[in-house]
C-alpha atoms as a PDB file:
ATOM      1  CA  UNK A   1       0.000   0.000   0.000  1.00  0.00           C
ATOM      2  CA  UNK A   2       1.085   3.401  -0.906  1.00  0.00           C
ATOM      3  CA  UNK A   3      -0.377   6.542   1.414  1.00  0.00           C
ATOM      4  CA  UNK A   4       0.838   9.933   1.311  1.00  0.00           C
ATOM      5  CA  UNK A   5       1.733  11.653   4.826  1.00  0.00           C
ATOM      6  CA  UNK A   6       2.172  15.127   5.355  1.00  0.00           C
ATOM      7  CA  UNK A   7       5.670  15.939   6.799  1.00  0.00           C
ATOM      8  CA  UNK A   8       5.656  18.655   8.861  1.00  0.00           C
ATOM      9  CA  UNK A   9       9.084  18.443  10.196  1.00  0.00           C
ATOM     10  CA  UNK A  10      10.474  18.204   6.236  1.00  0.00           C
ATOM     11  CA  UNK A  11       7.501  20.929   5.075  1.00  0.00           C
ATOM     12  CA  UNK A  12       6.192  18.647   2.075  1.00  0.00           C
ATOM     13  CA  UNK A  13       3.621  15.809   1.270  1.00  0.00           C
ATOM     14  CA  UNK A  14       5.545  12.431   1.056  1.00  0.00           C
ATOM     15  CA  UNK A  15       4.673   9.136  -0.293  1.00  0.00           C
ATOM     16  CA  UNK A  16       5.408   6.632   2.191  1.00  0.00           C
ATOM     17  CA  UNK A  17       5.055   2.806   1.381  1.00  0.00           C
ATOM     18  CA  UNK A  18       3.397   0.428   3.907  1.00  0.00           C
ATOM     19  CA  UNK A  19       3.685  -3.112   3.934  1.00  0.00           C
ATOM     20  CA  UNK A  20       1.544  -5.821   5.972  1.00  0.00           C
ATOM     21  CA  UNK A  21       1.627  -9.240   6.291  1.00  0.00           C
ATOM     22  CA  UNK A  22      -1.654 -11.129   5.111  1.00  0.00           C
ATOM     23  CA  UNK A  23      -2.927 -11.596   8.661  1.00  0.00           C
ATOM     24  CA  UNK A  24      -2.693  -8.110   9.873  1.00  0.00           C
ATOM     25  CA  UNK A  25      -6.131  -6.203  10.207  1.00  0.00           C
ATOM     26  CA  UNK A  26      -5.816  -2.682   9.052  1.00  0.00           C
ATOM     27  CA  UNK A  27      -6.900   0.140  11.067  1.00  0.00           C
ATOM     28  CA  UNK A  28      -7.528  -2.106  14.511  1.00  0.00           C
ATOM     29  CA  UNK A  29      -5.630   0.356  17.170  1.00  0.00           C
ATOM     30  CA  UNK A  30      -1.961  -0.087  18.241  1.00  0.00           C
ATOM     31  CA  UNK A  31      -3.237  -0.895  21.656  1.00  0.00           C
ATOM     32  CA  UNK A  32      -6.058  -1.834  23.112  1.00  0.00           C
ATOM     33  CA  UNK A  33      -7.614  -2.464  26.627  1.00  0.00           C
ATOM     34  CA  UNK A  34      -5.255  -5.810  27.887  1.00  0.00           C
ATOM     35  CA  UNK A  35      -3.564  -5.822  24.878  1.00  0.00           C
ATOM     36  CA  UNK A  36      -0.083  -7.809  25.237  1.00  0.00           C
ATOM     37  CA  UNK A  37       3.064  -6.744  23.313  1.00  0.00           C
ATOM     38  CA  UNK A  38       3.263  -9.930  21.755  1.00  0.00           C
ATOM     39  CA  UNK A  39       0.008  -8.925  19.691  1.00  0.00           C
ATOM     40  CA  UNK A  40       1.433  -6.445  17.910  1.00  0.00           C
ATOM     41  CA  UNK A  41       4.024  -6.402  14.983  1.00  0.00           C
ATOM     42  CA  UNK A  42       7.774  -5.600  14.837  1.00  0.00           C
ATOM     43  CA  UNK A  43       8.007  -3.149  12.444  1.00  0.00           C
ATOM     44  CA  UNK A  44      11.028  -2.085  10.152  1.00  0.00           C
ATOM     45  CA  UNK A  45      11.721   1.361   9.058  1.00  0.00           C
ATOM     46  CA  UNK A  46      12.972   1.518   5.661  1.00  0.00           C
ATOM     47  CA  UNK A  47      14.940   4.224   3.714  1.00  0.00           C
ATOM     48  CA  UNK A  48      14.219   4.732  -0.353  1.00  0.00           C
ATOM     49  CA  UNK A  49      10.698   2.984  -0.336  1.00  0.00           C
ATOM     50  CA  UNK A  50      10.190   3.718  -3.828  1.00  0.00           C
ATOM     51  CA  UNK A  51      13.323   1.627  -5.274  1.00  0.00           C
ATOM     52  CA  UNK A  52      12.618  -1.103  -2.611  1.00  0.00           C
ATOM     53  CA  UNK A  53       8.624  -1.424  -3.183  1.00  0.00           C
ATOM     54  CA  UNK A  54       8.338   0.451  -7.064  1.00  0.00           C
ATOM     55  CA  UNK A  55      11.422  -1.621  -8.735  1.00  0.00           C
ATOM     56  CA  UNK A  56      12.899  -4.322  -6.174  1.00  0.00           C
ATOM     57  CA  UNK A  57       9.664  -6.411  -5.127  1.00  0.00           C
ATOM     58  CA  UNK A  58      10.573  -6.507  -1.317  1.00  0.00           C
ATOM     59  CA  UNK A  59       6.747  -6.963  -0.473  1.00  0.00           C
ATOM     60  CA  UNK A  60       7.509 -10.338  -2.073  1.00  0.00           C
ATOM     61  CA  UNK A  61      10.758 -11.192  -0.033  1.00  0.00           C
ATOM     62  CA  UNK A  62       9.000 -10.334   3.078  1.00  0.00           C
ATOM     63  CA  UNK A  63       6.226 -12.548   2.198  1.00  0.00           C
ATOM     64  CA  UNK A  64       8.608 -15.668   1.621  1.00  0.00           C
ATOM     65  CA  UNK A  65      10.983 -15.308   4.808  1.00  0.00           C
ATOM     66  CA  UNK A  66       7.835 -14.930   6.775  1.00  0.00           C
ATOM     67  CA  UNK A  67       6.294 -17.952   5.012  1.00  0.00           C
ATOM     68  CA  UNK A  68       9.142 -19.877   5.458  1.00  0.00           C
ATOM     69  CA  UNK A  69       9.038 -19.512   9.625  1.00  0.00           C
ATOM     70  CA  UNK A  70      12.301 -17.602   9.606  1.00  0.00           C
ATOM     71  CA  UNK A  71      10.596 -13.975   9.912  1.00  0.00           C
ATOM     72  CA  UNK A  72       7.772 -13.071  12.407  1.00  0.00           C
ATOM     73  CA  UNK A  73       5.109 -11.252  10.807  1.00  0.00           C
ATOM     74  CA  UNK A  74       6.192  -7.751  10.368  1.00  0.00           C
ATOM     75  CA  UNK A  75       4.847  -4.269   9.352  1.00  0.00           C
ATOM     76  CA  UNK A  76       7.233  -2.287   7.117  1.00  0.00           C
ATOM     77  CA  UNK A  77       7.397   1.682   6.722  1.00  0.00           C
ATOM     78  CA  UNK A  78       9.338   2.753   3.715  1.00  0.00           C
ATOM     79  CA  UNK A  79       9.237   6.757   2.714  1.00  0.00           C
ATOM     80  CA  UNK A  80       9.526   7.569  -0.846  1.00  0.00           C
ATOM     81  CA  UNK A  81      13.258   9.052  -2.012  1.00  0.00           C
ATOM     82  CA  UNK A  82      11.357  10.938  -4.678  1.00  0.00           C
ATOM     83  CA  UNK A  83      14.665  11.183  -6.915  1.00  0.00           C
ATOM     84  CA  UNK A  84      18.195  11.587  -6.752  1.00  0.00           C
ATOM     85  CA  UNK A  85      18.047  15.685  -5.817  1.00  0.00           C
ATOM     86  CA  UNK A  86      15.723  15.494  -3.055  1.00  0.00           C
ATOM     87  CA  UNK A  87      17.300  12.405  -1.917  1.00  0.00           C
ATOM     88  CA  UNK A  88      21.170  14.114  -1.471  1.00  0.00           C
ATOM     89  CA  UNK A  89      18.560  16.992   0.573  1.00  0.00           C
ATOM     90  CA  UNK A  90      16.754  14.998   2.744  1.00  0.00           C
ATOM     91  CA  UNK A  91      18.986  12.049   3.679  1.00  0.00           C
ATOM     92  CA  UNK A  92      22.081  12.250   5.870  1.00  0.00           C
ATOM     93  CA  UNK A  93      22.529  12.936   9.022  1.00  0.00           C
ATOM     94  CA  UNK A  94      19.688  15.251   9.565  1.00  0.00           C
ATOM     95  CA  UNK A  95      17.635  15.662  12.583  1.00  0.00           C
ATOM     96  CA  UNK A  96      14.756  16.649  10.247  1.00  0.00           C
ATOM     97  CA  UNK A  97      14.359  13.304   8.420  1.00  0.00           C
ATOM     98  CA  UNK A  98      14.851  11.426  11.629  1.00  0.00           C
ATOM     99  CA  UNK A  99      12.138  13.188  13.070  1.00  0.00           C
ATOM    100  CA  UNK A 100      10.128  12.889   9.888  1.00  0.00           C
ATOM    101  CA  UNK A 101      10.708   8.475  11.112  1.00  0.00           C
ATOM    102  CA  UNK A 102      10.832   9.148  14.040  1.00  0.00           C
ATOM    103  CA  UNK A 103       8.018  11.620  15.542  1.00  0.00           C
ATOM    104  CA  UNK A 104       5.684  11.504  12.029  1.00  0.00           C
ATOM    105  CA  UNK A 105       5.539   8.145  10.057  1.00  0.00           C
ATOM    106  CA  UNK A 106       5.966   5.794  12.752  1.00  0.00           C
ATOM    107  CA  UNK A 107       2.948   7.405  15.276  1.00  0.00           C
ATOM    108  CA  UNK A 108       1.212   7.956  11.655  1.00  0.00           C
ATOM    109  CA  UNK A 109       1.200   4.490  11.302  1.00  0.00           C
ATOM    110  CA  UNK A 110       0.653   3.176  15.088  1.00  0.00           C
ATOM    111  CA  UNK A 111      -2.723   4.930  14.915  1.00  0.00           C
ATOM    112  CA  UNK A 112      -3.977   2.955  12.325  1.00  0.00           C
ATOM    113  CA  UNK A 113      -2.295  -0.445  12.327  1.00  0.00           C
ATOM    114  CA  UNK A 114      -0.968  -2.614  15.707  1.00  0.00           C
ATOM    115  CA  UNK A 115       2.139  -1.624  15.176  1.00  0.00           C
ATOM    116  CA  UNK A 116       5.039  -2.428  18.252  1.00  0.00           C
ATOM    117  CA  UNK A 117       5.995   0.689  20.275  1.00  0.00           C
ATOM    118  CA  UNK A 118       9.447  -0.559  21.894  1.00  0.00           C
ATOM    119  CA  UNK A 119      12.198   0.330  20.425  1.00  0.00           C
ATOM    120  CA  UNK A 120      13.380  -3.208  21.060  1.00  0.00           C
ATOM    121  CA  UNK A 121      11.686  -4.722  18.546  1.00  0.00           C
ATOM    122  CA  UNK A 122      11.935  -1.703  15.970  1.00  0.00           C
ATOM    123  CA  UNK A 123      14.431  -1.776  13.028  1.00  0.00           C
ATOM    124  CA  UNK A 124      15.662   1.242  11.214  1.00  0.00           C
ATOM    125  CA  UNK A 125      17.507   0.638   7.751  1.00  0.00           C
ATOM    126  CA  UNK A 126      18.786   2.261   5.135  1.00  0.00           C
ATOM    127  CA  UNK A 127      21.500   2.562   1.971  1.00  0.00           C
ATOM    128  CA  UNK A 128      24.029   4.737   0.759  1.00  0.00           C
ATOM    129  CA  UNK A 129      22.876   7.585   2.438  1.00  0.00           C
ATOM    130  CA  UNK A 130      19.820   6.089   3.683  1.00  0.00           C
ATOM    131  CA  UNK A 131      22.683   4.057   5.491  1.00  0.00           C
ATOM    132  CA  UNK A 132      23.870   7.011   7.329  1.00  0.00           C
ATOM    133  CA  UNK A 133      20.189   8.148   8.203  1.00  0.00           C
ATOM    134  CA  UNK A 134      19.945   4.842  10.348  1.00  0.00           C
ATOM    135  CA  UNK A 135      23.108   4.952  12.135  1.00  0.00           C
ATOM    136  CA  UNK A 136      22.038   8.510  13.072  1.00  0.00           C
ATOM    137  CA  UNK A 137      18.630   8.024  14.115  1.00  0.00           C
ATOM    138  CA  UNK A 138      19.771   4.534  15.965  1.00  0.00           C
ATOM    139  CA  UNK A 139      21.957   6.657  17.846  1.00  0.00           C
ATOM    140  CA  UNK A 140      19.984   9.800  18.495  1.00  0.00           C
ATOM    141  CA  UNK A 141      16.577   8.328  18.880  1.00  0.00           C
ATOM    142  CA  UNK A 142      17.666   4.642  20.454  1.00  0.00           C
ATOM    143  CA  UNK A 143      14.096   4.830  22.351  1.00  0.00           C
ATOM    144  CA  UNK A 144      12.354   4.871  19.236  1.00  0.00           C
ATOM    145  CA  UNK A 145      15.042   2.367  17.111  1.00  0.00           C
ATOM    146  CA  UNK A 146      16.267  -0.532  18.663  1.00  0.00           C
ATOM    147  CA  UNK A 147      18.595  -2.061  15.861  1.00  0.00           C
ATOM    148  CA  UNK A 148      20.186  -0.111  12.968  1.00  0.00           C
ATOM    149  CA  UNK A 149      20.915  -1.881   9.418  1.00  0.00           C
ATOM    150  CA  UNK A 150      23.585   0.244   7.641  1.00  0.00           C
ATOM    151  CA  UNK A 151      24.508  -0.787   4.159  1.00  0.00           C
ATOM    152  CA  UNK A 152      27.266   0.788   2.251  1.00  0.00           C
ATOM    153  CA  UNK A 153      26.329   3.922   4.472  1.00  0.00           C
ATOM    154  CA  UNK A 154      27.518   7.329   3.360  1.00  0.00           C
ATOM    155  CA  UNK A 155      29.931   7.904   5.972  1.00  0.00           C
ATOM    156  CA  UNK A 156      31.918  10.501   4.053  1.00  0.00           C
ATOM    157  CA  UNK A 157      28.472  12.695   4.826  1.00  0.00           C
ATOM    158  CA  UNK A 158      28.910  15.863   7.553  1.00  0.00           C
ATOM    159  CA  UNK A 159      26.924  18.748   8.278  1.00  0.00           C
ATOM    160  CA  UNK A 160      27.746  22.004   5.865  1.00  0.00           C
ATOM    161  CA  UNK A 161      28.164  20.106   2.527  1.00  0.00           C
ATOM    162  CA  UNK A 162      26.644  21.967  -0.570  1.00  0.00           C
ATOM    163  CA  UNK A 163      24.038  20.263  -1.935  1.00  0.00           C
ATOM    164  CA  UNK A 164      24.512  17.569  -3.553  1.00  0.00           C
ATOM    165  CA  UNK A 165      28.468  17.426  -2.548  1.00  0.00           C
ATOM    166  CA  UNK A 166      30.164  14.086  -2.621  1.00  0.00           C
ATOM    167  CA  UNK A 167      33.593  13.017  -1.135  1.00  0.00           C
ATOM    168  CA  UNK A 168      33.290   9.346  -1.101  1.00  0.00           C
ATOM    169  CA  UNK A 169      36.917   9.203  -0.838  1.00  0.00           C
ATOM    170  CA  UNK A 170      37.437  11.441   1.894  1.00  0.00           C
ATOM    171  CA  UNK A 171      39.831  10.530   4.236  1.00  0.00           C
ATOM    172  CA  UNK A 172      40.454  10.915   8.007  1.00  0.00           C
ATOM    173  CA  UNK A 173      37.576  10.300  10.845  1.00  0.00           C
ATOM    174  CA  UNK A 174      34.224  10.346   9.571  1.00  0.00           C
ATOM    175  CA  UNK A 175      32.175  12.897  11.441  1.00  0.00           C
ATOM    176  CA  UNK A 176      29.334  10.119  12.599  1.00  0.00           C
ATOM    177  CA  UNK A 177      32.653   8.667  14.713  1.00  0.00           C
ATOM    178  CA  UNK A 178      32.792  11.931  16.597  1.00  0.00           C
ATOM    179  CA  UNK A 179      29.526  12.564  16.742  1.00  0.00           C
ATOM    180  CA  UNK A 180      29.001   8.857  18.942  1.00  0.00           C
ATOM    181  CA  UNK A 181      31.831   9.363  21.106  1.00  0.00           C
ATOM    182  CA  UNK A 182      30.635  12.335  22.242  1.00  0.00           C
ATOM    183  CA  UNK A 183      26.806  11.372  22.826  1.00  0.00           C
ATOM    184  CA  UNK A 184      25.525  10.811  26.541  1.00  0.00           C
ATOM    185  CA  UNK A 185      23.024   8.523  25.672  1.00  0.00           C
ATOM    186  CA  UNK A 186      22.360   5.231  23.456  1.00  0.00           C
ATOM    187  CA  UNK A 187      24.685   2.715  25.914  1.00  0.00           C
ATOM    188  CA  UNK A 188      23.079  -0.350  26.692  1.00  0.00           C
ATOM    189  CA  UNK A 189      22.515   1.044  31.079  1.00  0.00           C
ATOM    190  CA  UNK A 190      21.733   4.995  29.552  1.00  0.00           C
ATOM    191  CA  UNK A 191      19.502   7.641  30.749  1.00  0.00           C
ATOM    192  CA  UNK A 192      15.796   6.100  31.410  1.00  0.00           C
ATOM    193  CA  UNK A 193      17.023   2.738  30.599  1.00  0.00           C
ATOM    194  CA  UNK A 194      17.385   3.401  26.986  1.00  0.00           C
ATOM    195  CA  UNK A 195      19.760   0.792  25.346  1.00  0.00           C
ATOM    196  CA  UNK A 196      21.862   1.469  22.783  1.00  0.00           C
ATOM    197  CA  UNK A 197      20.660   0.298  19.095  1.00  0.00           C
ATOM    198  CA  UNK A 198      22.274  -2.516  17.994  1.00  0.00           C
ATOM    199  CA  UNK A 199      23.517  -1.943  14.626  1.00  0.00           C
ATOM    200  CA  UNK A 200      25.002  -3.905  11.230  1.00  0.00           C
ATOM    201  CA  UNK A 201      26.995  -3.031   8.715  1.00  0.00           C
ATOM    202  CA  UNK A 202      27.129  -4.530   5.529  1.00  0.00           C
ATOM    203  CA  UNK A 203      29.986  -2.937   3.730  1.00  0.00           C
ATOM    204  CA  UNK A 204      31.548  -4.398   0.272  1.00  0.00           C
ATOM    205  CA  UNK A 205      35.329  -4.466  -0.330  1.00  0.00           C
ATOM    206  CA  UNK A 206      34.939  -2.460  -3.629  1.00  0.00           C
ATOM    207  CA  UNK A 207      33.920   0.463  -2.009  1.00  0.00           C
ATOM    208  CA  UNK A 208      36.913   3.241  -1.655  1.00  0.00           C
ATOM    209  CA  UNK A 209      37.716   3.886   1.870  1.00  0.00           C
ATOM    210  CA  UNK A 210      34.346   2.787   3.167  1.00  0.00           C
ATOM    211  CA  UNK A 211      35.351  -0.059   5.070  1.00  0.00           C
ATOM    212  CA  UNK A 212      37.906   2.016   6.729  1.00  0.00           C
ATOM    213  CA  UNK A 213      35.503   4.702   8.100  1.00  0.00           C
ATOM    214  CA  UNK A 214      32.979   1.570   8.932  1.00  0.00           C
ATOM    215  CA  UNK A 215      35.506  -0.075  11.134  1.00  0.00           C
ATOM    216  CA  UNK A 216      36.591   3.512  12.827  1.00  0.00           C
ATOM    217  CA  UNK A 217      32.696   4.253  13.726  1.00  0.00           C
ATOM    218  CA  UNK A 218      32.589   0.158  14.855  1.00  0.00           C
ATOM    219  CA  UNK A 219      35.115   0.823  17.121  1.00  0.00           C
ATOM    220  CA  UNK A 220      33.904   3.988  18.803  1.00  0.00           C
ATOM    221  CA  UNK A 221      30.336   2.042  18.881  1.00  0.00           C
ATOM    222  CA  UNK A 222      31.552  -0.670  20.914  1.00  0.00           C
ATOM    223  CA  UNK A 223      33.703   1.671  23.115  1.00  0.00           C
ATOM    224  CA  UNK A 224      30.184   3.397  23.636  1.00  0.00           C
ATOM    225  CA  UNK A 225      28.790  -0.216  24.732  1.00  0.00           C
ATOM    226  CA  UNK A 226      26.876  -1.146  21.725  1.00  0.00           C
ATOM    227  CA  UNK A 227      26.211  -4.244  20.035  1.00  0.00           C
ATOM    228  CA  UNK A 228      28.019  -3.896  16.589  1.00  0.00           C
ATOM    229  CA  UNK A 229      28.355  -6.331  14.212  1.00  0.00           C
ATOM    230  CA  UNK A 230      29.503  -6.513  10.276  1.00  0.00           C
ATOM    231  CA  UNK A 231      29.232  -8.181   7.335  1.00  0.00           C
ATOM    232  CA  UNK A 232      32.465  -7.096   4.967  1.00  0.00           C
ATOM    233  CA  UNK A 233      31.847  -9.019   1.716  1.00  0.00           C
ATOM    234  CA  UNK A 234      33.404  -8.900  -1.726  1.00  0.00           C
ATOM    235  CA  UNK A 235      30.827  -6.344  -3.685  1.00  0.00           C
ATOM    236  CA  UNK A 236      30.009  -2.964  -4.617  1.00  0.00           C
ATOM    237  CA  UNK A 237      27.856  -0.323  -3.911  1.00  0.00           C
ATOM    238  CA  UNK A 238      24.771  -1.637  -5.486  1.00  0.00           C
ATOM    239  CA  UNK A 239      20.986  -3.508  -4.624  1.00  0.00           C
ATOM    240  CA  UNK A 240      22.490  -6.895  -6.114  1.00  0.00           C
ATOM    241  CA  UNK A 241      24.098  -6.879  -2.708  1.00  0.00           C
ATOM    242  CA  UNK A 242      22.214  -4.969  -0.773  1.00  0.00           C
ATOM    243  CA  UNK A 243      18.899  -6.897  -1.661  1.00  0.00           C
ATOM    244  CA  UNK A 244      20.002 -10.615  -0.163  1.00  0.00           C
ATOM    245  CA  UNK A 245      21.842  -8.943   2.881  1.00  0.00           C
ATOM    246  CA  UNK A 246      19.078  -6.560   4.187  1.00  0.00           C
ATOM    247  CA  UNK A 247      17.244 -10.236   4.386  1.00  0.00           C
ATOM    248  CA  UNK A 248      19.768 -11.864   6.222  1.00  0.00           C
ATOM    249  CA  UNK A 249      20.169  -9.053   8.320  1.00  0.00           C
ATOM    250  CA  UNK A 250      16.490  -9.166   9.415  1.00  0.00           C
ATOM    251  CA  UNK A 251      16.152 -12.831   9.848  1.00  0.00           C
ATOM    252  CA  UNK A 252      19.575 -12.653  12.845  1.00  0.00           C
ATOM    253  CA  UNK A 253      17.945  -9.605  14.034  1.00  0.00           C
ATOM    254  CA  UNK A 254      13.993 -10.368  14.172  1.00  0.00           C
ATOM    255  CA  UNK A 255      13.873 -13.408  12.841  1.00  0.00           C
ATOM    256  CA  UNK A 256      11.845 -16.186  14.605  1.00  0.00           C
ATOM    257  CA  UNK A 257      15.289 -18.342  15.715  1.00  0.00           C
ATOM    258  CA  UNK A 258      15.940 -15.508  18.280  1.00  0.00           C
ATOM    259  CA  UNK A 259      16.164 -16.704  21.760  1.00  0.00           C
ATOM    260  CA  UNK A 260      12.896 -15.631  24.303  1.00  0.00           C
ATOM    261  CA  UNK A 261      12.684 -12.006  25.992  1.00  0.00           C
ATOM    262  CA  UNK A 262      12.623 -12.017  29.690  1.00  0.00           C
ATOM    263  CA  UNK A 263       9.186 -10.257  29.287  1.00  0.00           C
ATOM    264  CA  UNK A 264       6.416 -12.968  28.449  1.00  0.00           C
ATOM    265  CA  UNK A 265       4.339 -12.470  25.376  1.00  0.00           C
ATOM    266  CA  UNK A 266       6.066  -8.857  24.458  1.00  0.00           C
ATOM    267  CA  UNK A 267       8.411 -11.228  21.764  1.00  0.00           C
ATOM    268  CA  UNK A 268      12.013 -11.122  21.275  1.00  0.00           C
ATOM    269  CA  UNK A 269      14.226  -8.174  21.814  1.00  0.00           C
ATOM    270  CA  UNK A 270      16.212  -7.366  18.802  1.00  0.00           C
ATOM    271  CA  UNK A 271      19.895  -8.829  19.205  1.00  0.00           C
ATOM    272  CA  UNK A 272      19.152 -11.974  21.160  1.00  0.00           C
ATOM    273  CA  UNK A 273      19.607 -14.119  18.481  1.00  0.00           C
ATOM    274  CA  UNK A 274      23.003 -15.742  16.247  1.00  0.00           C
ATOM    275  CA  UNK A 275      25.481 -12.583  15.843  1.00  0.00           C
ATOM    276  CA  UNK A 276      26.557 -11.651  12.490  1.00  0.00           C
ATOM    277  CA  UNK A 277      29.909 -10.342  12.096  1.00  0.00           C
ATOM    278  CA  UNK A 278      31.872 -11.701   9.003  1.00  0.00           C
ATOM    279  CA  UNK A 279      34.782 -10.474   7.259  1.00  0.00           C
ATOM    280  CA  UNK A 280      33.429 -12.301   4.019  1.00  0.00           C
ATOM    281  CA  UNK A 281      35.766 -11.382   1.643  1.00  0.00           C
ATOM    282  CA  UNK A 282      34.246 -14.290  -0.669  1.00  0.00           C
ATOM    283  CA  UNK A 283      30.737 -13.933   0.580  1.00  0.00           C
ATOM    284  CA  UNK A 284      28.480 -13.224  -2.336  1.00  0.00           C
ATOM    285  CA  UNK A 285      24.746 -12.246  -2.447  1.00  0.00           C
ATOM    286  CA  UNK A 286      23.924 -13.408   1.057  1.00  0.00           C
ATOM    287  CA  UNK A 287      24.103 -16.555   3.278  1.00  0.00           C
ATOM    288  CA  UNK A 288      21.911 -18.520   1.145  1.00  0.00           C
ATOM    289  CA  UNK A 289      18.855 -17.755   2.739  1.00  0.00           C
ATOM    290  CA  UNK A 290      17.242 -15.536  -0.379  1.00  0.00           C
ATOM    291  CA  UNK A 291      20.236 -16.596  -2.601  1.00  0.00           C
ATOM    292  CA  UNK A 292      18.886 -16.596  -5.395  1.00  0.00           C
ATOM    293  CA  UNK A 293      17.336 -12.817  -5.624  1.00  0.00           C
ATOM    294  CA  UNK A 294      21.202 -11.097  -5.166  1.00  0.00           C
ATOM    295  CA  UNK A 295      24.496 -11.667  -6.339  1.00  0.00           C
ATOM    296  CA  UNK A 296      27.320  -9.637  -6.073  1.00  0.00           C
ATOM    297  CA  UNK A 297      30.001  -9.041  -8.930  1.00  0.00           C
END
């Protein structure tokens, strides 16, 4: 399903994509009168909705992983890009986007759908610079984004770039590093009892200096206390990877294998199940899970 939202905090109409599994029953509210958290759905947050759900077929994905018993049935919110302009605008580390996710689509949604409203069961993900628009709303809003999937993410990107700007060479510390070692909150025993997002990269070898910046901001993360893990595998920057990844990445981080939450019925935190961190330099298109809809050159 396709709705369109109006953003206040990004002062437009935007097309946001919406995906269900076949049970779900639309417009029943998020919570009701002895409701348990088990009854409603993890949900995953998805950057570029229109190249994901217009040209990539992920509705179908979803529906086979869940199918298959390896993915709970999930809700997913994916915003429209709108094109390549608006995109290099919009997406970065911005703290009006995040509250776009954040404060905007995801209560948006909750009205109307039973949607999950702990962050521990919440998934934020993202490419490119969609990437780097997860890693920075896992790490400013970890009470609204429990896990973070960052592929190929834009970690060249810093505040006061012209539009449109580039560097994906650029060398030295990438500004997301500084930015988490100098946060307050996001560790696992923070402020309110806010833990810190868990969060995976998928990063390919062909990719300049990205896997240097990734494994700077991997170290500061873990420094910080959070759960990092990666996935560096011989690609590009490009869906043929991206597409079988993001899939493995949700089935370790939501996927039905992942060991019981201490509270009853509310359903796995994200993170408690098998850890992902590979240095895959031969790893192509995925574990073998969805092997067959990515390959990497």
């Amino acid at each position: 399903m396709r709705h369109t939202l109006a953003a206040g905090a990004l002062g437009v109409e935007r097309d946001v994509w919406v995906y269900l599994p076949p049970d779900a029953v639309p417009y029943r509210p998020a919570r009701e009168p002895g409701e348990r958290g088990g009854d409603r759905l993890p949900l995953l947050v998805l950057c570029d909705g229109d190249m994901w759900f217009g040209k990539l077929g992920l509705r179908d994905t979803v529906d086979a992983l869940i199918a298959d018993g390896v993915l709970p049935p999930l809700a997913v919110l994916a915003p429209d890009a709108v094109g390549t302009a608006t995109r290099r605008l919009e997406l970065g580390g911005r703290e009006s986007y995040v509250s776009f996710l954040a404060d905007e689509v995801v209560p948006w949604a909750s009205a109307r759908w039973p949607l999950t409203g702990r962050a521990g069961r919440t998934v934020v993900a993202g490419q490119g610079l969609g990437g780097m628009t997860a890693l920075y709303a896992g790490l400013t809003r970890p009470e609204r984004f429990g896990a973070v999937v960052a592929q190929s993410p834009s970690l060249w990107w810093r505040p006061g770039l012209e539009p449109g700007a580039v560097a994906p060479d650029a060398v030295g510390t990438p500004w997301l590093a500084t930015l988490a070692a100098g946060l307050r909150d996001g560790l696992p025993a923070g402020r309110d009892g806010v833990r810190g997002a868990v969060v995976h990269f998928d990063v390919g070898l062909h990719e300049g200096a990205l896997a240097e910046h990734a494994e700077a901001l991997r170290a500061v993360l873990r420094a910080r206390g959070h759960r990092v893990t990666r996935n560096l595998h011989n690609g590009g920057h490009d869906y043929a990877c991206w597409r079988g990844f993001l899939a493995d990445a949700l089935v370790r981080l939501m996927g039905t294998g992942a060991d019981a939450s201490a509270d009853p019925g509310a359903g796995p935190d994200i993170g408690t199940g098998t850890a992902l961190d590979v240095d895959a330099t031969g790893s192509q298109g995925g574990t073998g899970l969805i092997r067959s809809s990515a390959g990497c050159p």
